[in-house]
N, C-alpha and C. Protein backbone atom coordinates (compact mmCIF):
# COMPACT_ATOMS: atom_id res chain seq x y z
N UNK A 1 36.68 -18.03 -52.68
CA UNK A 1 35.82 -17.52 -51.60
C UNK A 1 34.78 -18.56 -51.23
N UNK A 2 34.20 -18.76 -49.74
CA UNK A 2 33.84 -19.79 -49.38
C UNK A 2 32.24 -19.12 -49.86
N UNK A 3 31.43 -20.35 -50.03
CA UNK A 3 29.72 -19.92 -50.03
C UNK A 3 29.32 -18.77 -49.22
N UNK A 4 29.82 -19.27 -47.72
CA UNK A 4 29.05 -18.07 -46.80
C UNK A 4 29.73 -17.03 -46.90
N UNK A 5 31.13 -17.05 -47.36
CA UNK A 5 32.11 -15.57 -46.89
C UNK A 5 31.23 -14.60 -48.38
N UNK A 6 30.79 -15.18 -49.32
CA UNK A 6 30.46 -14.37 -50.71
C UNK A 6 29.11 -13.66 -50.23
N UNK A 7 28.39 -14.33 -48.89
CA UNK A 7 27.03 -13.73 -48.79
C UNK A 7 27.37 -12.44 -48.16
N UNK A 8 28.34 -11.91 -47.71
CA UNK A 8 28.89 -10.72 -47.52
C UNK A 8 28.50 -10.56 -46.49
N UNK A 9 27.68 -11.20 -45.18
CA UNK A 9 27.06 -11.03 -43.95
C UNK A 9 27.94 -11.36 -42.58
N UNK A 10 29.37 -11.64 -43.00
CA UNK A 10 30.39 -12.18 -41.94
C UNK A 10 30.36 -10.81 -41.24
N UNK A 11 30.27 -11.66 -39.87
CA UNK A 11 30.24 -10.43 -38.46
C UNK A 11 31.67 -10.88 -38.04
N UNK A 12 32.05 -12.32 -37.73
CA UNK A 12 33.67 -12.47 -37.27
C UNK A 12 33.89 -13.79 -37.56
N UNK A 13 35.32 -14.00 -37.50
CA UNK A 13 35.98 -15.16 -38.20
C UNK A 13 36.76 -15.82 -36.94
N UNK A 14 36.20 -17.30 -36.59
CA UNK A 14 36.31 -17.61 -34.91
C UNK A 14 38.37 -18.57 -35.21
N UNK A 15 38.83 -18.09 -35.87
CA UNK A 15 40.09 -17.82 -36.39
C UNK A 15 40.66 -17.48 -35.79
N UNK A 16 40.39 -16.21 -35.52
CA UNK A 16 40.42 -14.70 -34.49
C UNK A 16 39.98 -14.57 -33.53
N UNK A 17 40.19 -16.09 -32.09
CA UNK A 17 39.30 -16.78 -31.31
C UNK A 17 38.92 -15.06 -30.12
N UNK A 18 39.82 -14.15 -30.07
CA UNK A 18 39.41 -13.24 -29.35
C UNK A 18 38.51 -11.88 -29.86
N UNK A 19 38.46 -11.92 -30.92
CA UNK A 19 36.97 -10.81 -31.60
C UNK A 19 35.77 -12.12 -31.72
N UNK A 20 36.16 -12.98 -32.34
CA UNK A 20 35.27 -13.55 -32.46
C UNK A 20 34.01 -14.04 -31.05
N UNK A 21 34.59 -14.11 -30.17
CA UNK A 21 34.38 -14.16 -28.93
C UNK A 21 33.38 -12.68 -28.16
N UNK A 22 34.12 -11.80 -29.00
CA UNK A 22 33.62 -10.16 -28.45
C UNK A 22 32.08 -10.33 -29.02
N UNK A 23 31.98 -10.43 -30.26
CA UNK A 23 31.18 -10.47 -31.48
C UNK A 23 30.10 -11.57 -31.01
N UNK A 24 30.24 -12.60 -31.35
CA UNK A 24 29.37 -13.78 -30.96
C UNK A 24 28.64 -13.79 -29.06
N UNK A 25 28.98 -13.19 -28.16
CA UNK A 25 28.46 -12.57 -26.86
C UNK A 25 27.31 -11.42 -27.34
N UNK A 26 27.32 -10.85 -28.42
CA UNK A 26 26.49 -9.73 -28.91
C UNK A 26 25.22 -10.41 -30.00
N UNK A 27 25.29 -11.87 -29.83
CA UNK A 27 24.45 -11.98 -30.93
C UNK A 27 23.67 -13.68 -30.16
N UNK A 28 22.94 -13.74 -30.89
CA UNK A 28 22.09 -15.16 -30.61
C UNK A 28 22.18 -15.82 -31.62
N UNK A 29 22.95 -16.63 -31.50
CA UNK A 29 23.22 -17.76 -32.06
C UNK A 29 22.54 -19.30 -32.04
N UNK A 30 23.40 -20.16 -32.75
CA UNK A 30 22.45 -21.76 -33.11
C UNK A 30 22.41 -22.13 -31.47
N UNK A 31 23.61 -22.22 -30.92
CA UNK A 31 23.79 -22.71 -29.77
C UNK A 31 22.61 -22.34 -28.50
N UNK A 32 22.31 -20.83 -28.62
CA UNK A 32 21.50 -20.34 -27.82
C UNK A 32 20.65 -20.28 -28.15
N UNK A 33 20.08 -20.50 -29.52
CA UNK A 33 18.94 -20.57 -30.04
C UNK A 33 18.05 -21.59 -29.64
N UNK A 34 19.51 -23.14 -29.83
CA UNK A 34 18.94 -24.35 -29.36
C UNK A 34 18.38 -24.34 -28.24
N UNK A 35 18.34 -23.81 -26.97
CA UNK A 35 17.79 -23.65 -25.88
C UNK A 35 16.35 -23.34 -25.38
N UNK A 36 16.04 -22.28 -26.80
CA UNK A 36 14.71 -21.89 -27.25
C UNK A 36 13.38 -22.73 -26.86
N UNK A 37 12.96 -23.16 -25.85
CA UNK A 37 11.80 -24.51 -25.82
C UNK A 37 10.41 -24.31 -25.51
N UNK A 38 10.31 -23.04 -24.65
CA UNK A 38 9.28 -23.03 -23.98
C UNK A 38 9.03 -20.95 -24.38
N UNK A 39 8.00 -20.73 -24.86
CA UNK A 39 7.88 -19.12 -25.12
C UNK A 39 7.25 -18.19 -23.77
N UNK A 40 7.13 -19.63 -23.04
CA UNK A 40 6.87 -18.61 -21.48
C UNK A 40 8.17 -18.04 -20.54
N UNK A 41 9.22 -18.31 -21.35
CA UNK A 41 10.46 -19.07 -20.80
C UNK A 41 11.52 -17.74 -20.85
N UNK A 42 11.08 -16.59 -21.36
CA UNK A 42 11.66 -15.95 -22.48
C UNK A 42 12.93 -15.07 -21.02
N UNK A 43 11.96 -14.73 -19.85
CA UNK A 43 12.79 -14.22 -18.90
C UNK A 43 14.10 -15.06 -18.64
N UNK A 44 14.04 -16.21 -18.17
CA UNK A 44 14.97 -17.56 -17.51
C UNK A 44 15.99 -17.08 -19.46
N UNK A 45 15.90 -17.63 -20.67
CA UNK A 45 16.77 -16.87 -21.23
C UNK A 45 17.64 -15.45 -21.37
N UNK A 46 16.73 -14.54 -21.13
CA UNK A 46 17.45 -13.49 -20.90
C UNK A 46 18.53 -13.55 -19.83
N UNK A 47 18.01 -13.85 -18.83
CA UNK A 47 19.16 -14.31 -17.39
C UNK A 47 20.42 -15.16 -17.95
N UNK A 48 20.21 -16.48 -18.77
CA UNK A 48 20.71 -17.06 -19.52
C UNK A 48 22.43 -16.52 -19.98
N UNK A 49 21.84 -15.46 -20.73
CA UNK A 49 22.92 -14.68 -21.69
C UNK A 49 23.55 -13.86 -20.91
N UNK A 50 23.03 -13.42 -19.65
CA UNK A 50 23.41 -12.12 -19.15
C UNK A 50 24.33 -13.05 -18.56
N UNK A 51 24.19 -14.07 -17.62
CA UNK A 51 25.03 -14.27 -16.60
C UNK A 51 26.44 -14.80 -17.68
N UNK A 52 27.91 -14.62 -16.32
CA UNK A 52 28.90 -15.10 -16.64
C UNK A 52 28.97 -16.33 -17.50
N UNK A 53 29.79 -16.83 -18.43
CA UNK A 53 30.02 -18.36 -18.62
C UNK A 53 30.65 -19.03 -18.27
N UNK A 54 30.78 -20.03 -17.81
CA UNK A 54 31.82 -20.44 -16.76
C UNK A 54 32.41 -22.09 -17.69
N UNK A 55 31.63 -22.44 -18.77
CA UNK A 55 32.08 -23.55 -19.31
C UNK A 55 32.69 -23.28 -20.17
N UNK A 56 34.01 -24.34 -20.41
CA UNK A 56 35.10 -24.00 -21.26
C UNK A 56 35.42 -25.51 -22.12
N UNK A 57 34.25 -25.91 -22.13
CA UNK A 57 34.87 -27.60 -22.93
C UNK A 57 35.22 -28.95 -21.91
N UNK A 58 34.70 -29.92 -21.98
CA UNK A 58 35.46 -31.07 -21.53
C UNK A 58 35.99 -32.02 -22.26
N UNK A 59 36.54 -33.35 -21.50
CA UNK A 59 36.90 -34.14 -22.60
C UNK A 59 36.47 -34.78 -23.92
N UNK A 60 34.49 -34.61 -23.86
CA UNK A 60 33.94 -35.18 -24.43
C UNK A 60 34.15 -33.77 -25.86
N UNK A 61 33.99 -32.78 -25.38
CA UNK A 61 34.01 -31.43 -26.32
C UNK A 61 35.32 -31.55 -27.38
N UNK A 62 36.79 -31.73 -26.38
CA UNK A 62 37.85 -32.02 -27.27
C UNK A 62 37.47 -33.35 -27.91
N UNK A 63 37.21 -34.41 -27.60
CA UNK A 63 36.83 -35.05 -28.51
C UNK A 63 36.37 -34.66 -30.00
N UNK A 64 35.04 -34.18 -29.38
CA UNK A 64 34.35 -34.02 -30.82
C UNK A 64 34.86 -33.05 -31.76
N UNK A 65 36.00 -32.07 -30.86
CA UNK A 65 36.79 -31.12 -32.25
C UNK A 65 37.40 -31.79 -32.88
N UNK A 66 38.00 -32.89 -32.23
CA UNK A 66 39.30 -33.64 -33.24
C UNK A 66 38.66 -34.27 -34.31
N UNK A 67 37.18 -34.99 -33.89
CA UNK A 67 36.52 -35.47 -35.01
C UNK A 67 35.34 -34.93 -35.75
N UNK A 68 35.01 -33.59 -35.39
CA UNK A 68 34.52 -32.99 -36.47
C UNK A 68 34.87 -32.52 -37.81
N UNK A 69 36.72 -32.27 -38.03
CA UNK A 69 37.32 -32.50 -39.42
C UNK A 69 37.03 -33.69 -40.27
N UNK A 70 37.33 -34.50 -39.36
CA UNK A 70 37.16 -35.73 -39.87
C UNK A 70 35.68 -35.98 -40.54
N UNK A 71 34.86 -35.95 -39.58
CA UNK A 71 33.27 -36.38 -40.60
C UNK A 71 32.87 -34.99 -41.06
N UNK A 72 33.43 -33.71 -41.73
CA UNK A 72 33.30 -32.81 -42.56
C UNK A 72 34.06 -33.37 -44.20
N UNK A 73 35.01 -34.12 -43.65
CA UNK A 73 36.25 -34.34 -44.88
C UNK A 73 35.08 -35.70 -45.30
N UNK A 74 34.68 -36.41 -44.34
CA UNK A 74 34.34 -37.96 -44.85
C UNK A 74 32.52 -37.57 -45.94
N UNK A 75 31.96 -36.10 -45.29
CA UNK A 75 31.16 -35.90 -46.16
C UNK A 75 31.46 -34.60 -47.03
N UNK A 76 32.45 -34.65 -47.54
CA UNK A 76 32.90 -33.50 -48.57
C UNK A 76 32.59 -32.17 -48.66
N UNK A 77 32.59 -31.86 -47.40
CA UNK A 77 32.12 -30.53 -46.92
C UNK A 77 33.25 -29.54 -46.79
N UNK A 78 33.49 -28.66 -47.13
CA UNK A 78 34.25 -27.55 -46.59
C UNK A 78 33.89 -26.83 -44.86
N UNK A 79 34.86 -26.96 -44.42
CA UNK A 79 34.87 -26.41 -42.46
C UNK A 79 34.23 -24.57 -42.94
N UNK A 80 34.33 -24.30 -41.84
CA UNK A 80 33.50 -23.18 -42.10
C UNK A 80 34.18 -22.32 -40.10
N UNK A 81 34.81 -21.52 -40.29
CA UNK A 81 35.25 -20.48 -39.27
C UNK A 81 34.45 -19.05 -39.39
N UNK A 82 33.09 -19.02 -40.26
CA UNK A 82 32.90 -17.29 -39.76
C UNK A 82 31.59 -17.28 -39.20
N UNK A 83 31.36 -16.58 -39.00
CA UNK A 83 29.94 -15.73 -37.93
C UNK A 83 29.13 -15.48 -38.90
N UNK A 84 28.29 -16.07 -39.46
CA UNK A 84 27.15 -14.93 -40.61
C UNK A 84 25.92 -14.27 -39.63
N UNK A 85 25.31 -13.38 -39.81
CA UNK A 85 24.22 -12.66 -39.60
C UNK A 85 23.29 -12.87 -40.50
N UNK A 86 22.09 -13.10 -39.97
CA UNK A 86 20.34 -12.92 -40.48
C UNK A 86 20.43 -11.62 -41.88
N UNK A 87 19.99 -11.86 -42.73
CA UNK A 87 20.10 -10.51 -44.11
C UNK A 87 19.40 -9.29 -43.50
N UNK A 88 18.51 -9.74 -42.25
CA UNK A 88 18.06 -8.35 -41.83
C UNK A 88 18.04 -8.30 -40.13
N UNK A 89 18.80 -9.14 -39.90
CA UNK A 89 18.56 -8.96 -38.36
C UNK A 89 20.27 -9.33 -38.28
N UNK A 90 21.70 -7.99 -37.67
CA UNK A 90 23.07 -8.37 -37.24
C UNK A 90 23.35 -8.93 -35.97
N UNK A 91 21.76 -8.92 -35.08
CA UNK A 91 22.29 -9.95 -33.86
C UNK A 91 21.66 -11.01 -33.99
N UNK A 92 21.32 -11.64 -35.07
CA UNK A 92 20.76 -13.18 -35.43
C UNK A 92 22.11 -13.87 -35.92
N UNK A 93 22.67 -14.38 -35.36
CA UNK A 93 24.10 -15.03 -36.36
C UNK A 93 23.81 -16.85 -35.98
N UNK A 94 24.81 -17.18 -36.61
CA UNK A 94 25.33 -18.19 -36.95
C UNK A 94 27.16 -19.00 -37.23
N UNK A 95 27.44 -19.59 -36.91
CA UNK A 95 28.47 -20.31 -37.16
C UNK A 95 28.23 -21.77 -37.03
N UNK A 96 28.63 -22.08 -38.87
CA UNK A 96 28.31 -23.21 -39.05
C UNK A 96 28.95 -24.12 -39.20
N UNK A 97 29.25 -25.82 -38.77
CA UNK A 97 30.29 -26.23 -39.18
C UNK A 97 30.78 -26.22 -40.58
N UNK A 98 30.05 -26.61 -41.39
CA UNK A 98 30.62 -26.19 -42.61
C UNK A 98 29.68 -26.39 -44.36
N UNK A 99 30.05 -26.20 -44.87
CA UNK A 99 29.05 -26.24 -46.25
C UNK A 99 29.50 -27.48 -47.15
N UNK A 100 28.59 -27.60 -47.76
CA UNK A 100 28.62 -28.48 -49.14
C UNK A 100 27.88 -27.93 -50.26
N UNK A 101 28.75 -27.71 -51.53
CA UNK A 101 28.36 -27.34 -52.86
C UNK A 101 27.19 -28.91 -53.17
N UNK A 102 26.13 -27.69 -53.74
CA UNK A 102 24.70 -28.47 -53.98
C UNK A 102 24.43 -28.11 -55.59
N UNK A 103 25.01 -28.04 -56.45
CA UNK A 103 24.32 -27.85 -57.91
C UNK A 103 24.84 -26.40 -57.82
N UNK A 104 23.93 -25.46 -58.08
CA UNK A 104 24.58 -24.10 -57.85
C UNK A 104 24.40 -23.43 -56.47
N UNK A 105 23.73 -23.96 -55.63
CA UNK A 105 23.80 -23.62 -54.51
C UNK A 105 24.86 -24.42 -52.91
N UNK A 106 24.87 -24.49 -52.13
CA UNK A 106 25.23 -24.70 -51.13
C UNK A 106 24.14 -25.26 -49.62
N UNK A 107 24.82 -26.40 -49.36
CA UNK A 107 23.49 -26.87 -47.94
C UNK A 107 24.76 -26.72 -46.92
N UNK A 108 24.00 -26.53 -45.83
CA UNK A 108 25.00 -26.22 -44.02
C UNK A 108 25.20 -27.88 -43.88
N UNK A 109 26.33 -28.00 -43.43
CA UNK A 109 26.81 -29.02 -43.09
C UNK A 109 26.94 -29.46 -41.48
N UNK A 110 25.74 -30.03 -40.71
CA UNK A 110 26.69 -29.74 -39.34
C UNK A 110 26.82 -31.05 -38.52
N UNK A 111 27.83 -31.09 -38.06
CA UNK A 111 28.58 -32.51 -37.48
C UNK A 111 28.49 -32.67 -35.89
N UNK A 112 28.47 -34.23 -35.36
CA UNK A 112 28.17 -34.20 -34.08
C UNK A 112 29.05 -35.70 -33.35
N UNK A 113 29.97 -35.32 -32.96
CA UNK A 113 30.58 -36.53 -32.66
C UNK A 113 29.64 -37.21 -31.56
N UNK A 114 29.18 -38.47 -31.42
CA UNK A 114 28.76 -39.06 -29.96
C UNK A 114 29.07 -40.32 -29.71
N UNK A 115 28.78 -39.94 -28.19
CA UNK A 115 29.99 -40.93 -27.47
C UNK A 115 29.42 -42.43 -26.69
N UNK A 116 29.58 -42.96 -27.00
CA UNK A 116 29.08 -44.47 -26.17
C UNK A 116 27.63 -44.50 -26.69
N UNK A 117 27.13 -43.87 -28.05
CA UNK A 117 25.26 -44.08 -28.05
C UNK A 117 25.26 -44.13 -29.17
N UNK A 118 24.04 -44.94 -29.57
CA UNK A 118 23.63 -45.46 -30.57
C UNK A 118 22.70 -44.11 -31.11
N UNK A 119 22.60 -43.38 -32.29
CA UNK A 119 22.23 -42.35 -32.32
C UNK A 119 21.07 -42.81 -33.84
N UNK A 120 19.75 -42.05 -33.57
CA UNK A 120 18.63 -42.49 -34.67
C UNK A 120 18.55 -41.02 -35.29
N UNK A 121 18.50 -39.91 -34.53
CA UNK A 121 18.64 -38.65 -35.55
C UNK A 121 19.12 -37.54 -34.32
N UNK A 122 18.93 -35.86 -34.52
CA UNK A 122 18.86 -35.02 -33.91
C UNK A 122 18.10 -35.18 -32.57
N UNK A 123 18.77 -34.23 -31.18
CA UNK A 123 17.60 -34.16 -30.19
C UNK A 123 16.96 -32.97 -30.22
N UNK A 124 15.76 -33.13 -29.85
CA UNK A 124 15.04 -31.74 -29.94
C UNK A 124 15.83 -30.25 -29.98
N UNK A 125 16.81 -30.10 -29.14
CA UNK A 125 17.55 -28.88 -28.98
C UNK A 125 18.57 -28.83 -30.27
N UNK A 126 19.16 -30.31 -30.65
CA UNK A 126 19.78 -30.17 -32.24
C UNK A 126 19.06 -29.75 -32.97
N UNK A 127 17.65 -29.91 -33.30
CA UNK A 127 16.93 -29.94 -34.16
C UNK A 127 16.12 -28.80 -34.33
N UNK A 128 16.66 -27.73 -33.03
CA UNK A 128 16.12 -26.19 -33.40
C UNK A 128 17.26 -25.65 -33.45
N UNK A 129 18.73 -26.34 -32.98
CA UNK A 129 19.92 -25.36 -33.64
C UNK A 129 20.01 -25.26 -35.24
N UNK A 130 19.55 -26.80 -36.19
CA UNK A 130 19.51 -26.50 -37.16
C UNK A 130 18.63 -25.67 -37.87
N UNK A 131 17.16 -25.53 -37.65
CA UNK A 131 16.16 -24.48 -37.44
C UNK A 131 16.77 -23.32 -37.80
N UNK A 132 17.28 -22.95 -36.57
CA UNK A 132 18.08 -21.54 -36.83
C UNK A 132 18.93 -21.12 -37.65
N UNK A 133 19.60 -22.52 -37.93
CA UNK A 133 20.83 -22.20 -38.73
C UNK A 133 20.54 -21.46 -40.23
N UNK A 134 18.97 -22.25 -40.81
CA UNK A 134 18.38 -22.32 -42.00
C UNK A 134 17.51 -21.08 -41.86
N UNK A 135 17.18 -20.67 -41.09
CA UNK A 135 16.88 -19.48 -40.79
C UNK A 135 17.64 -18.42 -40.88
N UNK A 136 18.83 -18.20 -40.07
CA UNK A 136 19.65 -17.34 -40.15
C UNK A 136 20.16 -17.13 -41.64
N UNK A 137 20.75 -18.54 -42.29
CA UNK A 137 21.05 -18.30 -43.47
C UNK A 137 20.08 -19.13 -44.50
N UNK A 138 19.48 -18.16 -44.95
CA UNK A 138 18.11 -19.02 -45.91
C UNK A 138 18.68 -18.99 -47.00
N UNK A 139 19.75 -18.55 -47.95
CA UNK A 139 20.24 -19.23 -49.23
C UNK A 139 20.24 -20.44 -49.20
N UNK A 140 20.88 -21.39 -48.25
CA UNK A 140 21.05 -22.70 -47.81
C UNK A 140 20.13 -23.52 -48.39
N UNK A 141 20.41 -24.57 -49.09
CA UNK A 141 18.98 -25.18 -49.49
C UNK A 141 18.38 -25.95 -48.59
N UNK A 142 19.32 -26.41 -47.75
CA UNK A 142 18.86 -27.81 -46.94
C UNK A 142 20.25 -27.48 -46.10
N UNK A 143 19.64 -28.31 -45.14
CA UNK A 143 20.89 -28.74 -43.57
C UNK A 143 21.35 -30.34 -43.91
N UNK A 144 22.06 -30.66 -43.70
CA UNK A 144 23.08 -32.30 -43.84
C UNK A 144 23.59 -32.34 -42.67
N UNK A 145 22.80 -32.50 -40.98
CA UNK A 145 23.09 -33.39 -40.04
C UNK A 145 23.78 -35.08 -39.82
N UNK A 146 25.05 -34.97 -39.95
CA UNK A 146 26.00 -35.79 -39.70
C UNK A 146 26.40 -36.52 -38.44
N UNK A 147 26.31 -37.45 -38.55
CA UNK A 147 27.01 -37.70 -36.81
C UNK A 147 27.94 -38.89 -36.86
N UNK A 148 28.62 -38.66 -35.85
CA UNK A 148 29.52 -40.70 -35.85
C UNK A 148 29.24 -40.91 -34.42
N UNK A 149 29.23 -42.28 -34.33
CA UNK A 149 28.98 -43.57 -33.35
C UNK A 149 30.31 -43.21 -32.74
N UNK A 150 31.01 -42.81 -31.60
CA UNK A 150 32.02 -43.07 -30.94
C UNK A 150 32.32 -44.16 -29.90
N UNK A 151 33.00 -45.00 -29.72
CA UNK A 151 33.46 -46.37 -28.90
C UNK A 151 34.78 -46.20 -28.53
N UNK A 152 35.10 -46.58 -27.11
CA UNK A 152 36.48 -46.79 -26.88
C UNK A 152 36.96 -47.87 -27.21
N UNK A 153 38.00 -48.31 -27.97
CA UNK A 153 38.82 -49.59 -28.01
C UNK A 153 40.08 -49.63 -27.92
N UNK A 154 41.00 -49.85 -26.93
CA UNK A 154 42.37 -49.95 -26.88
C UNK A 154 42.36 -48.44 -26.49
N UNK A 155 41.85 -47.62 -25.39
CA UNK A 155 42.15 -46.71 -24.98
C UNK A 155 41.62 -45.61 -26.07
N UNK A 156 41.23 -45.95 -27.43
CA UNK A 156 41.16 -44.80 -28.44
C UNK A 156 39.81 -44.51 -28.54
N UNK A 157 39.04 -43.41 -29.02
CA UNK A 157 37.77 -43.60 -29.72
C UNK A 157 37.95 -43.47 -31.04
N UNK A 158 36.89 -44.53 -31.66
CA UNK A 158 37.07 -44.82 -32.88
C UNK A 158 35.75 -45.09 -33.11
N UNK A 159 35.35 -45.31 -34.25
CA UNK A 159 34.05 -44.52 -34.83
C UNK A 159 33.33 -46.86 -34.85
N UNK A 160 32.23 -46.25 -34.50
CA UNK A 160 31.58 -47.68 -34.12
C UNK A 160 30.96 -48.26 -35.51
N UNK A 161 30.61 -47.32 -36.22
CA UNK A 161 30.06 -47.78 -38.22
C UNK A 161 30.56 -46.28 -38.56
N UNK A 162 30.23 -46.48 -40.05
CA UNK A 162 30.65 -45.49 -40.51
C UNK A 162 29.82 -44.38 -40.21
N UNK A 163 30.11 -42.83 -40.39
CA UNK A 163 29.22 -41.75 -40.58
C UNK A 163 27.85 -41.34 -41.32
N UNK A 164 26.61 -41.48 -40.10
CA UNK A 164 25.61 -41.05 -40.30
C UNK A 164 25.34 -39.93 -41.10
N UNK A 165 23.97 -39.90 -41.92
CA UNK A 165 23.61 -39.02 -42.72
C UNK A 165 22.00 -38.71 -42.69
N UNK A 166 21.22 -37.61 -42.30
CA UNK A 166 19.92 -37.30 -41.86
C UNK A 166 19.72 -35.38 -43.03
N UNK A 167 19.02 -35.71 -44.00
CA UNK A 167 18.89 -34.43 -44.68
C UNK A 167 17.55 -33.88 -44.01
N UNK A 168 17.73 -32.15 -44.05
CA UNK A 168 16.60 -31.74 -43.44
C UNK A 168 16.56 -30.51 -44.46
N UNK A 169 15.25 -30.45 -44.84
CA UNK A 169 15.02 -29.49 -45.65
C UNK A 169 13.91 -28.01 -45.37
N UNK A 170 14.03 -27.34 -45.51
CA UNK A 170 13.00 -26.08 -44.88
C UNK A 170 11.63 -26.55 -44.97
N UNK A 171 11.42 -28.17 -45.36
CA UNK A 171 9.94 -27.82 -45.30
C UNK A 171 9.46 -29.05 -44.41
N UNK A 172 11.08 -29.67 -43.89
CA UNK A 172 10.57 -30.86 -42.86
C UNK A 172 9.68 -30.20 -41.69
N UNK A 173 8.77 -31.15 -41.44
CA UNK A 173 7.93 -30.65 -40.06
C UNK A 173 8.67 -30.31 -38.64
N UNK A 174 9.65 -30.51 -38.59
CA UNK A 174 10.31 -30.73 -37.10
C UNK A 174 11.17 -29.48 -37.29
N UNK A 175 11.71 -28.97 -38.61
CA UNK A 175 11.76 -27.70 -38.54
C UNK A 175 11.25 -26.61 -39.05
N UNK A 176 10.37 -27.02 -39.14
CA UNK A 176 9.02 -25.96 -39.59
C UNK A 176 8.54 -25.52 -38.10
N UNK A 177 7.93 -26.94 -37.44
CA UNK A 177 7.99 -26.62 -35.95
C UNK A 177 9.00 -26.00 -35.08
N UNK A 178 10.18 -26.07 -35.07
CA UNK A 178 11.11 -25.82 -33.99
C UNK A 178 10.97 -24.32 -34.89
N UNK A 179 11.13 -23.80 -36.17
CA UNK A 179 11.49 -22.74 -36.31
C UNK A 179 9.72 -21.51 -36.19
N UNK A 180 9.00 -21.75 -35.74
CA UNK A 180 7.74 -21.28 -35.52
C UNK A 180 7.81 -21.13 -34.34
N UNK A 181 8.93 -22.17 -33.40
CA UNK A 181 9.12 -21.52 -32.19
C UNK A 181 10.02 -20.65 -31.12
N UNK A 182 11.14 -21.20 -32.24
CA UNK A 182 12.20 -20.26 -31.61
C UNK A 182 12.52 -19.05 -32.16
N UNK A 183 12.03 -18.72 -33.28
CA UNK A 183 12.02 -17.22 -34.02
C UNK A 183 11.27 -16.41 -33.45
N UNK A 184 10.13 -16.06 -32.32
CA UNK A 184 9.31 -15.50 -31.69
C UNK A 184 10.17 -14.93 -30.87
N UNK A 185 10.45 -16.48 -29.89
CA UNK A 185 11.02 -16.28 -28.37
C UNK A 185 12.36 -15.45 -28.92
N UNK A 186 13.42 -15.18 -30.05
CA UNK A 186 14.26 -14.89 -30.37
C UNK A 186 14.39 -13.87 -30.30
N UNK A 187 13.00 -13.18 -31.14
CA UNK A 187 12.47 -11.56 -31.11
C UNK A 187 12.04 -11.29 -29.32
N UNK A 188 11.63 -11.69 -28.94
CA UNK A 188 11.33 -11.56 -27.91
C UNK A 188 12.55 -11.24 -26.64
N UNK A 189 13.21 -12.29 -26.80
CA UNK A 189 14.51 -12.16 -26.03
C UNK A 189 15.41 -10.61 -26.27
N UNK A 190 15.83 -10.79 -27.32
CA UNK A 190 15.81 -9.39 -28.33
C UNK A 190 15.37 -8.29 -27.53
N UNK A 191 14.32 -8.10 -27.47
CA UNK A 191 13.38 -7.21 -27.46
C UNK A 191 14.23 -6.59 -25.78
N UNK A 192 14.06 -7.52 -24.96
CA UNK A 192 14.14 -7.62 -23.54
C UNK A 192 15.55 -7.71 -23.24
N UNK A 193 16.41 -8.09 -24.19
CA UNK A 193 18.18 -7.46 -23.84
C UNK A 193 17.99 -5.96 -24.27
N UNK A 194 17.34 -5.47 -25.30
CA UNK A 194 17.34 -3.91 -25.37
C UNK A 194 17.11 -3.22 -24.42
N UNK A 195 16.32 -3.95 -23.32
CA UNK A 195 15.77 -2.93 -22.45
C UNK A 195 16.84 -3.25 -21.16
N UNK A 196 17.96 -3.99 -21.13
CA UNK A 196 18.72 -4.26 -20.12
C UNK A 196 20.46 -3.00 -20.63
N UNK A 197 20.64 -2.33 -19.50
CA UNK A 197 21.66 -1.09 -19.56
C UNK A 197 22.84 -2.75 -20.16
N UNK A 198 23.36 -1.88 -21.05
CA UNK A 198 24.34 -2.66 -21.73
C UNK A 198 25.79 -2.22 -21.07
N UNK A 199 26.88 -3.12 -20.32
CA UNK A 199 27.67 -2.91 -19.35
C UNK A 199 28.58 -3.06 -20.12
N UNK A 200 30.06 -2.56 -20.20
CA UNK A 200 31.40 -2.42 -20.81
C UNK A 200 31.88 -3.81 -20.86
N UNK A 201 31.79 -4.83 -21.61
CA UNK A 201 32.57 -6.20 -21.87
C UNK A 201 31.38 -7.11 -21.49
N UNK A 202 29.94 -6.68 -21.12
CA UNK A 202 29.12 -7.32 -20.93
C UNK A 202 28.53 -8.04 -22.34
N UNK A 203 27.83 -9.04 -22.37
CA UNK A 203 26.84 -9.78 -23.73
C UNK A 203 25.99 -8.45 -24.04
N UNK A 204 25.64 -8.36 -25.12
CA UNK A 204 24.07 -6.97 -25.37
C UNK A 204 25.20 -6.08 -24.87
């Protein structure tokens, strides 16, 4: 049994790309979390979630699936396919790329392929998805932000040095900060999908 599947908090397993899909529309996640910037902002999110989605991946997206196995395997991480939920909040979730055994515990593993750039750490919006992540699941001891250098050569991308490594721990400032700010606006958002009539196949 994987670290997160034992915390018993799995909402859906993105395996099962069509529940998982149902499930994850009902919850606020890293992705939407990351968005989190401004707490005056909280309406323009709500609109956010409500409206249609209309993006489905580009080339740069398939990219980075093909090589997110890859720099999970190159830092000895186990992949990770389920949905966890907050221990007290079921529309706080998460899906993480994947874990690494830490002594007796477990740190979130999460990977970022990029493309043509020289990369020094997280961007602000990475750096409150991980926030959340450590939030959502606080067993976690620490986050292990990964990334690779991508370059085209001979038509291929291929990794420009080897795979980056940036540890962040619950008591770094940048997510101490990001998570002081997007846990408010979170509740908040929250608060303000409750009060929106919840529509048959709609998000909320």
């Amino acid at each position: 049994m994987s670290a997160l599947a034992a915390l018993g908090r799995t909402l859906a397993d993105s395996a099962d790309r069509e529940s998982w899909l149902n499930v994850h529309d009902k919850v606020i996640g890293s992705s939407t979390a990351g968005k989190f910037a401004k707490a005056s902002s909280v309406e323009t999110y709500v609109r956010q979630i409500l409206e249609p989605r209309t993006f489905h991946g580009n080339a740069s997206t398939e990219s980075g699936n093909r090589w997110e196995p890859m720099l999970l395997a190159w830092a000895g991480a186990d992949p990770n396919s389920l949905l966890i939920h907050h221990p007290d909040n079921e529309r706080f979730g998460a899906t993480v790329d994947g874990t690494r055994r830490v002594g007796e515990g477990f740190a979130i593993v999460e990977t970022k392929a990029k493309h043509n750039k020289v990369v020094t750490g997280p961007t602000p919006y990475e750096v409150r998805q991980l926030a959340w992540q450590l939030f959502t699941i606080p067993e976690a001891d620490h986050a292990e932000w990964i990334w690779g250098e991508l370059i085209q050569r001979d038509g291929e991308w291929t990794l420009r040095r080897d795979p980056q490594t940036l540890v962040f721990h619950r008591t770094h400032p940048a997510i101490v900060a990001a998570t002081c700010l997007i846990v408010p606006i979170a509740h908040d958002v929250l608060a303000a999908l409750g009060a929106v009539p919840v529509l048959e196949g709609a998000p909320f």
